[in-house]
Protein backbone atom coordinates (compact mmCIF):
# COMPACT_ATOMS: atom_id res chain seq x y z
CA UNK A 1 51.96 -17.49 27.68
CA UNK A 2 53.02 -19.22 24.60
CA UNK A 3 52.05 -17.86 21.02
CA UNK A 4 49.38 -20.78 20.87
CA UNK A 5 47.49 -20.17 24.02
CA UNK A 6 47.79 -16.19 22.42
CA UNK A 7 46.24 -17.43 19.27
CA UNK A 8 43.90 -19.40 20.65
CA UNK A 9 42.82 -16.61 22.84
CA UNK A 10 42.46 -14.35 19.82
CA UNK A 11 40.74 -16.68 17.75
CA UNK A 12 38.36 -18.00 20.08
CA UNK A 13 35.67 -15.69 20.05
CA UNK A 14 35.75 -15.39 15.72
CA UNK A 15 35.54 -18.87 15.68
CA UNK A 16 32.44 -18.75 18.95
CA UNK A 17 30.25 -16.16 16.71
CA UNK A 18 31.45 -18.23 13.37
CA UNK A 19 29.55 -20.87 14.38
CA UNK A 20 26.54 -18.63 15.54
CA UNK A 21 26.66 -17.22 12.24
CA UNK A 22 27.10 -20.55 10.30
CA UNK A 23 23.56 -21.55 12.19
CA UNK A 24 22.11 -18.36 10.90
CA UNK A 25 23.04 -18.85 7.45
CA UNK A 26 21.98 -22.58 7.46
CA UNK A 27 18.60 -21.76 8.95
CA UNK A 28 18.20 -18.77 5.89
CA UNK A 29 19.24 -21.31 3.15
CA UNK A 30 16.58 -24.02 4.26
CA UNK A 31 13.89 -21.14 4.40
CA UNK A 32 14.55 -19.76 1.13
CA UNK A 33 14.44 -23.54 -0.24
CA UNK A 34 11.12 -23.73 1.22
CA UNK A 35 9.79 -21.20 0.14
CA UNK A 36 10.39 -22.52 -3.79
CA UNK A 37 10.37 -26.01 -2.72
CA UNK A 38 7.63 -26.45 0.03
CA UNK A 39 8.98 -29.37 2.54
CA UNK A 40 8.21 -29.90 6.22
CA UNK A 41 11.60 -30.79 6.92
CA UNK A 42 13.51 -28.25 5.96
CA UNK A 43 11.15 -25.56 8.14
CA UNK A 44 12.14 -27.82 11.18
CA UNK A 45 15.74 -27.79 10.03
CA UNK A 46 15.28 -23.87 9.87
CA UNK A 47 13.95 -23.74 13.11
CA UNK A 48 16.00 -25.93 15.24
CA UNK A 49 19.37 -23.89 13.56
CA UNK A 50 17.59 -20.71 14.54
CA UNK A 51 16.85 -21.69 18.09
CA UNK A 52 20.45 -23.43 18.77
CA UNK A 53 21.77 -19.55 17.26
CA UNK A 54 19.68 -18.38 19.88
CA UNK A 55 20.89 -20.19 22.41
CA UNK A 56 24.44 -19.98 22.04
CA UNK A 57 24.24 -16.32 21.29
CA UNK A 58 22.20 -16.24 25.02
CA UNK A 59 25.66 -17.70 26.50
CA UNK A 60 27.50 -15.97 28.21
CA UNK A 61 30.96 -15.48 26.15
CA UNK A 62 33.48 -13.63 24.50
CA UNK A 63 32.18 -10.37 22.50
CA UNK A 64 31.39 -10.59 18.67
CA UNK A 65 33.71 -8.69 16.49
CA UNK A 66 32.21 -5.91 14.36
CA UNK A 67 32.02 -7.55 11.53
CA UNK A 68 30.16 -10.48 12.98
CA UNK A 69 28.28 -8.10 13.92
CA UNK A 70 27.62 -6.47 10.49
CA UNK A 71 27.21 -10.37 8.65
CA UNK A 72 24.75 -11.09 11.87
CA UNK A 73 22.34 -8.41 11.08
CA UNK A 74 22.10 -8.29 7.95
CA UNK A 75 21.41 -12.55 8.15
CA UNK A 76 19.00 -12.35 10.78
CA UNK A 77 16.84 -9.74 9.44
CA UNK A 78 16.90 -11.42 6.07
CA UNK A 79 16.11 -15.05 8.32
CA UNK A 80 13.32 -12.65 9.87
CA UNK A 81 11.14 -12.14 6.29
CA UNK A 82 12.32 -15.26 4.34
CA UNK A 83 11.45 -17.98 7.55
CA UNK A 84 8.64 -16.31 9.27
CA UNK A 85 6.57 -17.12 6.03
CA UNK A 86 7.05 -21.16 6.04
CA UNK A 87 7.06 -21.61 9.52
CA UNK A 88 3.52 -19.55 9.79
CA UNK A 89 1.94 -21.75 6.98
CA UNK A 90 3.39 -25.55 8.52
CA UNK A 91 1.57 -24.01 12.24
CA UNK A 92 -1.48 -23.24 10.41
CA UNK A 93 -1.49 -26.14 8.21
CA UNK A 94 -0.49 -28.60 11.68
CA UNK A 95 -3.95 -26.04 13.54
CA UNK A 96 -6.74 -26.30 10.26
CA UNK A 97 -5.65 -29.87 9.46
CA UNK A 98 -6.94 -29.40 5.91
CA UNK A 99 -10.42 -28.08 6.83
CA UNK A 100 -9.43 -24.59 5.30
CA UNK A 101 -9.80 -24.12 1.26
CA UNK A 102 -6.90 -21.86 0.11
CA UNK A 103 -8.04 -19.04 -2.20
CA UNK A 104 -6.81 -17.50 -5.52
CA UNK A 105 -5.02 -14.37 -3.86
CA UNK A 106 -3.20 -16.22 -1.14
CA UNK A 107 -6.16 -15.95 1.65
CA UNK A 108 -8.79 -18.51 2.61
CA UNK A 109 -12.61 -19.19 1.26
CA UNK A 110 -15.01 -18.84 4.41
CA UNK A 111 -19.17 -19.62 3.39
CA UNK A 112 -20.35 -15.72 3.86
CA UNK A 113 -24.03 -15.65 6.01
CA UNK A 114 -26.96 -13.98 4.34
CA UNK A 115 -26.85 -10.29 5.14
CA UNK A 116 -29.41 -7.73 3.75
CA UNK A 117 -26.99 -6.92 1.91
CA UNK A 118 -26.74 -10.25 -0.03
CA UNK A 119 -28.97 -12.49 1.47
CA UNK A 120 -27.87 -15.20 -0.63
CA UNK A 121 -25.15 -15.85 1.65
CA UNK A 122 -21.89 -17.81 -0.44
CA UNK A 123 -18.63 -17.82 -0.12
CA UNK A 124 -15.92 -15.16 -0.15
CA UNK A 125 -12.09 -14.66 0.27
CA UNK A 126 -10.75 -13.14 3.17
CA UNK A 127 -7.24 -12.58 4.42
CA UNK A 128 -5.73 -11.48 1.36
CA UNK A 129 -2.60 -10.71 0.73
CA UNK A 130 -1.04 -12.48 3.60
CA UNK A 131 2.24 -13.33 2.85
CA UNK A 132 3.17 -9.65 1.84
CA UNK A 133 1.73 -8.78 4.77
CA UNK A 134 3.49 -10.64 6.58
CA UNK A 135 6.88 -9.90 5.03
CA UNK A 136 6.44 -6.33 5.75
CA UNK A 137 5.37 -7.18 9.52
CA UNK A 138 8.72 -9.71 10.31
CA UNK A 139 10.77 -6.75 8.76
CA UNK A 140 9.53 -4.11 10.81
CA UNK A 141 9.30 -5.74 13.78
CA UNK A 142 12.81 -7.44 14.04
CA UNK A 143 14.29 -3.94 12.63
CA UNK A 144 12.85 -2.39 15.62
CA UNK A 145 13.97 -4.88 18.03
CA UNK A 146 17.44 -4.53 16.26
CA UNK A 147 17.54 -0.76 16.78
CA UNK A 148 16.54 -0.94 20.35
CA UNK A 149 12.80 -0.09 19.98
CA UNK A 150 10.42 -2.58 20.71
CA UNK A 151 7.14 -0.58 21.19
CA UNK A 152 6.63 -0.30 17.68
CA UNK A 153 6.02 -3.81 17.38
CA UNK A 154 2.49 -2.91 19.45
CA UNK A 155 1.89 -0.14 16.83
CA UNK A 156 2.29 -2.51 13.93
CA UNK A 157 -0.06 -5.33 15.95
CA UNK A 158 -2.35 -2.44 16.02
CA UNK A 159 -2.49 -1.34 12.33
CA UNK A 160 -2.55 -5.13 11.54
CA UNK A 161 -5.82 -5.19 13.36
CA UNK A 162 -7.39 -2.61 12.34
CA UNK A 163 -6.98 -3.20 8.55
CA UNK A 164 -7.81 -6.86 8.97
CA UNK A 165 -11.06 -6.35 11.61
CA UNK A 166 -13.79 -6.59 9.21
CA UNK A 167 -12.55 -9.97 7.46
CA UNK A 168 -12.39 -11.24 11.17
CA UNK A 169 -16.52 -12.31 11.32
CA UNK A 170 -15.82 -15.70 10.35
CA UNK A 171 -14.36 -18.11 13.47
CA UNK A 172 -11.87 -19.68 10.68
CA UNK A 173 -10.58 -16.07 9.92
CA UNK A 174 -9.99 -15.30 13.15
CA UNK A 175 -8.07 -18.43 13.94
CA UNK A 176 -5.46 -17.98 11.18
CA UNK A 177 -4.82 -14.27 12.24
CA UNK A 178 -4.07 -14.83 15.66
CA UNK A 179 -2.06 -18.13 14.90
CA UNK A 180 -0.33 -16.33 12.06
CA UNK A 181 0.68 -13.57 13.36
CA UNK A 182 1.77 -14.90 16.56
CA UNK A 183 3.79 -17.58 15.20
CA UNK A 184 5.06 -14.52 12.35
CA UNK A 185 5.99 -12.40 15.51
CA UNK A 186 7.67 -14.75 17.57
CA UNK A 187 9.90 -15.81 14.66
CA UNK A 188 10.95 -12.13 13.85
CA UNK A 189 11.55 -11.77 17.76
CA UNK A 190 13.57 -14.83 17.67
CA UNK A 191 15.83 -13.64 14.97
CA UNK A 192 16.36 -10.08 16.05
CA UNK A 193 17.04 -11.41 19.76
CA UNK A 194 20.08 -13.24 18.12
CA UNK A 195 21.55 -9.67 17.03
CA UNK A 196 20.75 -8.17 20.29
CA UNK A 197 22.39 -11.08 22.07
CA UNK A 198 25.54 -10.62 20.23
CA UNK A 199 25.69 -6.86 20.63
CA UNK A 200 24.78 -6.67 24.49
């Protein structure tokens, strides 16, 4: 073989998970504009550079070098929190189609029924403190995917809905917390399947 076809050979796979990584980074810098700068397109830019990372990290090729590796993880689970966030609130926004009323402390203003309690009825918040919430829950679930442990991400599903059951009377509340979290899930799956794809 000549030096080229040596060089080549060498180079091939840095230049294979390069690219991986360059879609990684692209989909993390249009997510973290979004979240300052709210714009549909740049959560579909996010997305489609996240799922073509996915997909050539699902092909069969040459192994990533370590510190791919390294830069990999430590951009997918930062892709994980930062993009889960806007692409949850563009699915919710496409589902309600405007017929939910944000509230003050990031959750959404249902009309409350009388109760004997208040019998009054009015309106309340519920589903406060969402986005946190859902920062924590991308985190935790694509670090446990990363690390090889995937049942926790029941455990978490579990605490989620236990600490969120009583806001769940209203039909709209229930709605956004199985949409959200689902679509908050899937991206944090998405991510840390990347890193697992290029470690396997």
């Amino acid at each position: 073989m000549t030096p080229y076809v040596h060089l080549l050979l060498a180079l091939g796979p840095i230049a294979f998970w390069a690219g991986v990584l360059v879609m990684v980074m692209t989909s993390l810098v249009c997510a973290a504009f979004t979240t300052r700068f709210p714009r549909r397109a740049l959560v579909y830019i996010s997305a489609i550079t996240l799922a073509v990372a996915f997909v050539a990290a699902a092909v069969p090729g040459p192994d990533a070098p370590p510190l791919v590796r390294v830069l990999l993880g430590v951009g997918v689970l930062a892709l994980s929190v930062v993009g889960g966030g806007p692409a949850a609130q563009l699915v919710l926004a496409l589902a309600s189609r405007g017929s939910v009323t944000a509230g003050l402390h990031g959750g959404i203003v249902i009309d409350q029924r009388a109760t004997a309690d208040n019998p009054y009825g009015g309106t309340r918040e519920v589903l406060r403190g969402g986005t946190f919430i859902g920062y924590l829950e991308r985190f935790a679930t694509a670090g446990a995917i990363m690390a090889g442990f995937p049942e926790a991400i029941a455990v978490l599903i579990a605490i989620k809905g236990v600490g969120r059951f009583t806001e769940l009377e209203a039909a709209e509340a229930r709605e956004r917390f199985i949409i959200g979290t689902l679509v908050s899930l899937i991206w944090a799956c998405v991510c840390a399947g990347v890193f697992r794809l290029a470690v396997a």
